[in-house]
Every structure is written in C-alpha cells, then in structure tokens.
N, C-alpha and C. Protein backbone atom coordinates (compact mmCIF):
# COMPACT_ATOMS: atom_id res chain seq x y z
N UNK A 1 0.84 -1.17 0.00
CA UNK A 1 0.00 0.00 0.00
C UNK A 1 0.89 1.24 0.00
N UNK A 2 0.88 2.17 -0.81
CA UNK A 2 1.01 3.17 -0.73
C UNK A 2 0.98 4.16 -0.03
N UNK A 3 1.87 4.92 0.47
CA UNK A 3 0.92 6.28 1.63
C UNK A 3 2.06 7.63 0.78
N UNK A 4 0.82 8.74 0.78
CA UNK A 4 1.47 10.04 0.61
C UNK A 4 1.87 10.56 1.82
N UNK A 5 3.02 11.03 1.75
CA UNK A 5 3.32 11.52 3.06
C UNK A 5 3.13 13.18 3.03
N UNK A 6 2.34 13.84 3.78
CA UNK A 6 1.99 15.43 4.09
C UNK A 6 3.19 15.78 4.71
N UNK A 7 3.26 17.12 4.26
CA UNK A 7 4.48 18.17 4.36
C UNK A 7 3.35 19.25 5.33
N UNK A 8 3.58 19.29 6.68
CA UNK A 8 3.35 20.28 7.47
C UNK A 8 4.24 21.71 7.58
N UNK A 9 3.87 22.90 7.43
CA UNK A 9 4.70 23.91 7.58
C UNK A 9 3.76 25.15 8.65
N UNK A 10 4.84 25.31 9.31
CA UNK A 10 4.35 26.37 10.27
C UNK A 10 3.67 27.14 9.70
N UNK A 11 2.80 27.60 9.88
CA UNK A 11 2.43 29.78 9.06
C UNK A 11 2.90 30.24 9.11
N UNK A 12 3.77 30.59 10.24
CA UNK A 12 5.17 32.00 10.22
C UNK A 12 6.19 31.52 9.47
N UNK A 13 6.52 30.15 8.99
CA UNK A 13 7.67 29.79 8.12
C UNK A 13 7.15 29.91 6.94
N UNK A 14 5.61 29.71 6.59
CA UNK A 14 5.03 29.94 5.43
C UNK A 14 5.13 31.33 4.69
N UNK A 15 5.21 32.33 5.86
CA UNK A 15 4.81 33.67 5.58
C UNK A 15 6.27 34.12 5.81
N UNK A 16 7.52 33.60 6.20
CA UNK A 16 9.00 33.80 6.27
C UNK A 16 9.56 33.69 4.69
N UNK A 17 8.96 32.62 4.39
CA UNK A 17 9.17 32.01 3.02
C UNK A 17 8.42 32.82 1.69
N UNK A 18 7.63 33.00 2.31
CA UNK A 18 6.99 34.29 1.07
C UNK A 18 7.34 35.64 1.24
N UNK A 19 7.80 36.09 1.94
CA UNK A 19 8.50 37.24 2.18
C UNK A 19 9.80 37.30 1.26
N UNK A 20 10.55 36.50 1.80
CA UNK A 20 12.13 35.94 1.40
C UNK A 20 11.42 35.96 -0.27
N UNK A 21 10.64 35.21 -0.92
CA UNK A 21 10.60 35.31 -2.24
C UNK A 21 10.25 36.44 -2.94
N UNK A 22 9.60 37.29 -2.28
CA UNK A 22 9.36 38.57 -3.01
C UNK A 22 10.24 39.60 -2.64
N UNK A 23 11.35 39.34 -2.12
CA UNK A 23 12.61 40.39 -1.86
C UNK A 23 13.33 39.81 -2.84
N UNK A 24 13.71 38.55 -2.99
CA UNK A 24 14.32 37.74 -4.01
C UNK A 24 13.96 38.46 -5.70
N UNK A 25 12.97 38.44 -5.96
CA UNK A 25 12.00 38.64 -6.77
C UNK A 25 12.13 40.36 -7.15
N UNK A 26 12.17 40.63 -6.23
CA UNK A 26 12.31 42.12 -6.69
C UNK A 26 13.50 42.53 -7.02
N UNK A 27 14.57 42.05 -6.40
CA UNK A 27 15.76 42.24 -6.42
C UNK A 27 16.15 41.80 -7.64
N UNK A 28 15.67 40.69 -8.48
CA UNK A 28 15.84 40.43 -10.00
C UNK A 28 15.41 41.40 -11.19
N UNK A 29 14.37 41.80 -10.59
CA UNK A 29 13.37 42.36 -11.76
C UNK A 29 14.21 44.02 -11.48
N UNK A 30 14.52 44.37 -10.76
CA UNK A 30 15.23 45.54 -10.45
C UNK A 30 16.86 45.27 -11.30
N UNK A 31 17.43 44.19 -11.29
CA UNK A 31 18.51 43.99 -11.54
C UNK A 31 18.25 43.92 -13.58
N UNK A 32 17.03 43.13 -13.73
CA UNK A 32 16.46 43.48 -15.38
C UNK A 32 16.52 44.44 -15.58
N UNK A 33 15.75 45.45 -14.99
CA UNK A 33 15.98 46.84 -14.97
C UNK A 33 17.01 47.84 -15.69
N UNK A 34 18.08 47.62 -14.82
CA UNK A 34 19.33 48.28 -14.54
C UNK A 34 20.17 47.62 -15.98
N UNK A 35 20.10 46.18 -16.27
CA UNK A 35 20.80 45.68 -17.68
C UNK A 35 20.02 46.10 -19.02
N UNK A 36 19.50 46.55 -18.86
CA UNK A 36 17.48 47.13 -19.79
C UNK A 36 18.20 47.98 -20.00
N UNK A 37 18.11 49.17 -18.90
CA UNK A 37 18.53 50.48 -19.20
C UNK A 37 19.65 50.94 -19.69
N UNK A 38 21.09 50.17 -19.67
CA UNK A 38 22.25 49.94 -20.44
C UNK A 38 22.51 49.93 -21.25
N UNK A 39 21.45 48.26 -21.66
CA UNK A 39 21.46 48.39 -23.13
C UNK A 39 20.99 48.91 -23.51
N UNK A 40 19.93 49.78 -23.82
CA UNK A 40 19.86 50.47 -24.85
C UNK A 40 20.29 52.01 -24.71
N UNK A 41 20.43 52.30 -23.42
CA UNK A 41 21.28 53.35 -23.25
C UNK A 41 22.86 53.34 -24.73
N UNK A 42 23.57 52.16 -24.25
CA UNK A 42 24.25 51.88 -25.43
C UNK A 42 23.98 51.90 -26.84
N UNK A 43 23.47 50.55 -26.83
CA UNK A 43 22.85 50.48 -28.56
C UNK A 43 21.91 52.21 -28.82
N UNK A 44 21.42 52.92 -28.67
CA UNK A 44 21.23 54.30 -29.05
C UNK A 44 22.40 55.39 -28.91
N UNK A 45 23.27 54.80 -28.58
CA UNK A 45 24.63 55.39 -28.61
C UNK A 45 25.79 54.94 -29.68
N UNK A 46 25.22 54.05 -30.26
CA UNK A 46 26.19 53.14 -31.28
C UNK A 46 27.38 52.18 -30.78
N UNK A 47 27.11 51.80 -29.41
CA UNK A 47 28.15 51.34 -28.73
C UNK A 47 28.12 50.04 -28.33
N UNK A 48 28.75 49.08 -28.05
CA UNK A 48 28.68 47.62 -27.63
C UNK A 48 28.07 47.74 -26.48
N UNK A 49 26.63 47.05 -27.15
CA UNK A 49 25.82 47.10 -25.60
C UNK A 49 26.03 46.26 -24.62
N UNK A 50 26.96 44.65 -25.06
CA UNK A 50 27.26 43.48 -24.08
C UNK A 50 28.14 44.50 -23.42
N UNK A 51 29.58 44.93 -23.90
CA UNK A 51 30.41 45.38 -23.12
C UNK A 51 29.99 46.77 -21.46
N UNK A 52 29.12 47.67 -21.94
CA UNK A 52 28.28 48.07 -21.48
C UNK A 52 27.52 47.90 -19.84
N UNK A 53 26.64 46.62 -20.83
CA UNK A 53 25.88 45.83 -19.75
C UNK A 53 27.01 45.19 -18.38
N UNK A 54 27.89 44.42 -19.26
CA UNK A 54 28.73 44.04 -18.26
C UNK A 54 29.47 44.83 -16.93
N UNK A 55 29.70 45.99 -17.89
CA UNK A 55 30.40 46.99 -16.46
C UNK A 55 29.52 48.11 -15.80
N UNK A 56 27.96 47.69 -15.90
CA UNK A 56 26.89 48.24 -15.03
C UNK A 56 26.78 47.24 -13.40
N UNK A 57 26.92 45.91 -14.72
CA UNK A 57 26.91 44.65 -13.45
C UNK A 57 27.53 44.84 -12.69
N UNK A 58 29.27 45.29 -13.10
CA UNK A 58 30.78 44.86 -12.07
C UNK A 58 30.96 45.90 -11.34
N UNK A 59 30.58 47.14 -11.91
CA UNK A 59 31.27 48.65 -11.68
C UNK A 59 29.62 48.91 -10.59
N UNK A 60 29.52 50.00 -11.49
CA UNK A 60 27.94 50.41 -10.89
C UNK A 60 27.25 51.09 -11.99
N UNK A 61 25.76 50.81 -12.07
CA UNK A 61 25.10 50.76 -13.31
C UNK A 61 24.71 52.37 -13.63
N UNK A 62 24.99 53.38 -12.22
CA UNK A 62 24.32 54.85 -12.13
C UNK A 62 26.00 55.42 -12.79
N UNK A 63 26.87 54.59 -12.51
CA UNK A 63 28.64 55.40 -13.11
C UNK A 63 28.66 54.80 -14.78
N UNK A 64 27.58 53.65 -14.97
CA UNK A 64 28.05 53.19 -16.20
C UNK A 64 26.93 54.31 -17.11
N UNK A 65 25.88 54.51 -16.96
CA UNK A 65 25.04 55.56 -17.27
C UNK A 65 25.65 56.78 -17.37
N UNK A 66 26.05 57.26 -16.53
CA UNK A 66 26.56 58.61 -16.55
C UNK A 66 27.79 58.26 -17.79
N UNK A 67 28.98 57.28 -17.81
CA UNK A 67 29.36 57.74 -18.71
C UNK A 67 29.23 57.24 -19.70
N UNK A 68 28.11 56.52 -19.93
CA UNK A 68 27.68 56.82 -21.41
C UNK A 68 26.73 57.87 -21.71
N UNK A 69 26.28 58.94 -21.09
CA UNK A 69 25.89 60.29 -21.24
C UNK A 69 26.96 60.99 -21.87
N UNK A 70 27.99 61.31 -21.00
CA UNK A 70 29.13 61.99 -21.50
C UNK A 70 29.70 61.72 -22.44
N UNK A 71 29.82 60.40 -22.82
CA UNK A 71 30.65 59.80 -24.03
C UNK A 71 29.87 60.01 -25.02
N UNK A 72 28.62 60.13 -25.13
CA UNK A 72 27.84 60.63 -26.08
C UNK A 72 27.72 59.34 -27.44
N UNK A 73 27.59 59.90 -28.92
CA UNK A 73 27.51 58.98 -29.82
C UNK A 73 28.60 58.36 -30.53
N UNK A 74 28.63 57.66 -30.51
CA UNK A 74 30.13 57.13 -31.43
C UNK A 74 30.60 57.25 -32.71
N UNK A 75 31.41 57.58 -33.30
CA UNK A 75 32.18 58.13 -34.72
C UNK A 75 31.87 56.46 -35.33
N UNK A 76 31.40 56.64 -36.42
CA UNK A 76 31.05 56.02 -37.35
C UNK A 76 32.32 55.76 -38.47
C-alpha cells in the first residue's frame, strides 16, 4: 500500500518564506531593470551594448550611465 506523506509547515515559516521570495524577486526584476537600461542606453549610442551591460553589473550601473551620457555617440 502506498501512503502520501503530508508536508506540514508552520504559518510563520510559510509567511517567512513568502516574504524571502518577493525580496528575491524584486531584487531580479530591479537587476532586469538596470541591464534594460544599459542596453539600450548603449545600442542608441552606437556602442557595444554586451560590453556596457557588463560593467553596469561589475562597476555600478548609475557610473556606467553617466558615462555613457558623456561619451555621447560614437564616430562612425
């Protein structure tokens, strides 16, 4: 015979656990965000948007913005 075995979880671990996922969760979609805004910050700049994206990730995405403001459009 078979038996399913039930998974009991507290409510406060339930509601620990759903918390934890929507900080998780935001923290991604914020992080889409920030590689979003890069690229095309770049690519409308004529510039390698991977290279770009990457040093928003490593550096910081408000210093990688700014200087692709300043750097402006690229010589063709």
């Amino acid at each position: 015979m078979l038996s399913i075995a039930h998974i009991v979880i507290d409510p406060k671990v339930a509601e620990a656990l759903l918390y934890l996922f929507s900080v998780v969760a935001t923290l991604a979609l914020i992080y889409l965000i920030r590689i979003h805004i890069a690229y095309k910050m770049a690519k409308n700049r004529h510039r390698d948007p991977l290279g770009w994206v990457l040093l928003s990730l490593f550096v910081s995405a408000l210093l990688t913005w700014i200087i692709l403001l300043i750097a402006g459009d690229a010589k063709k």
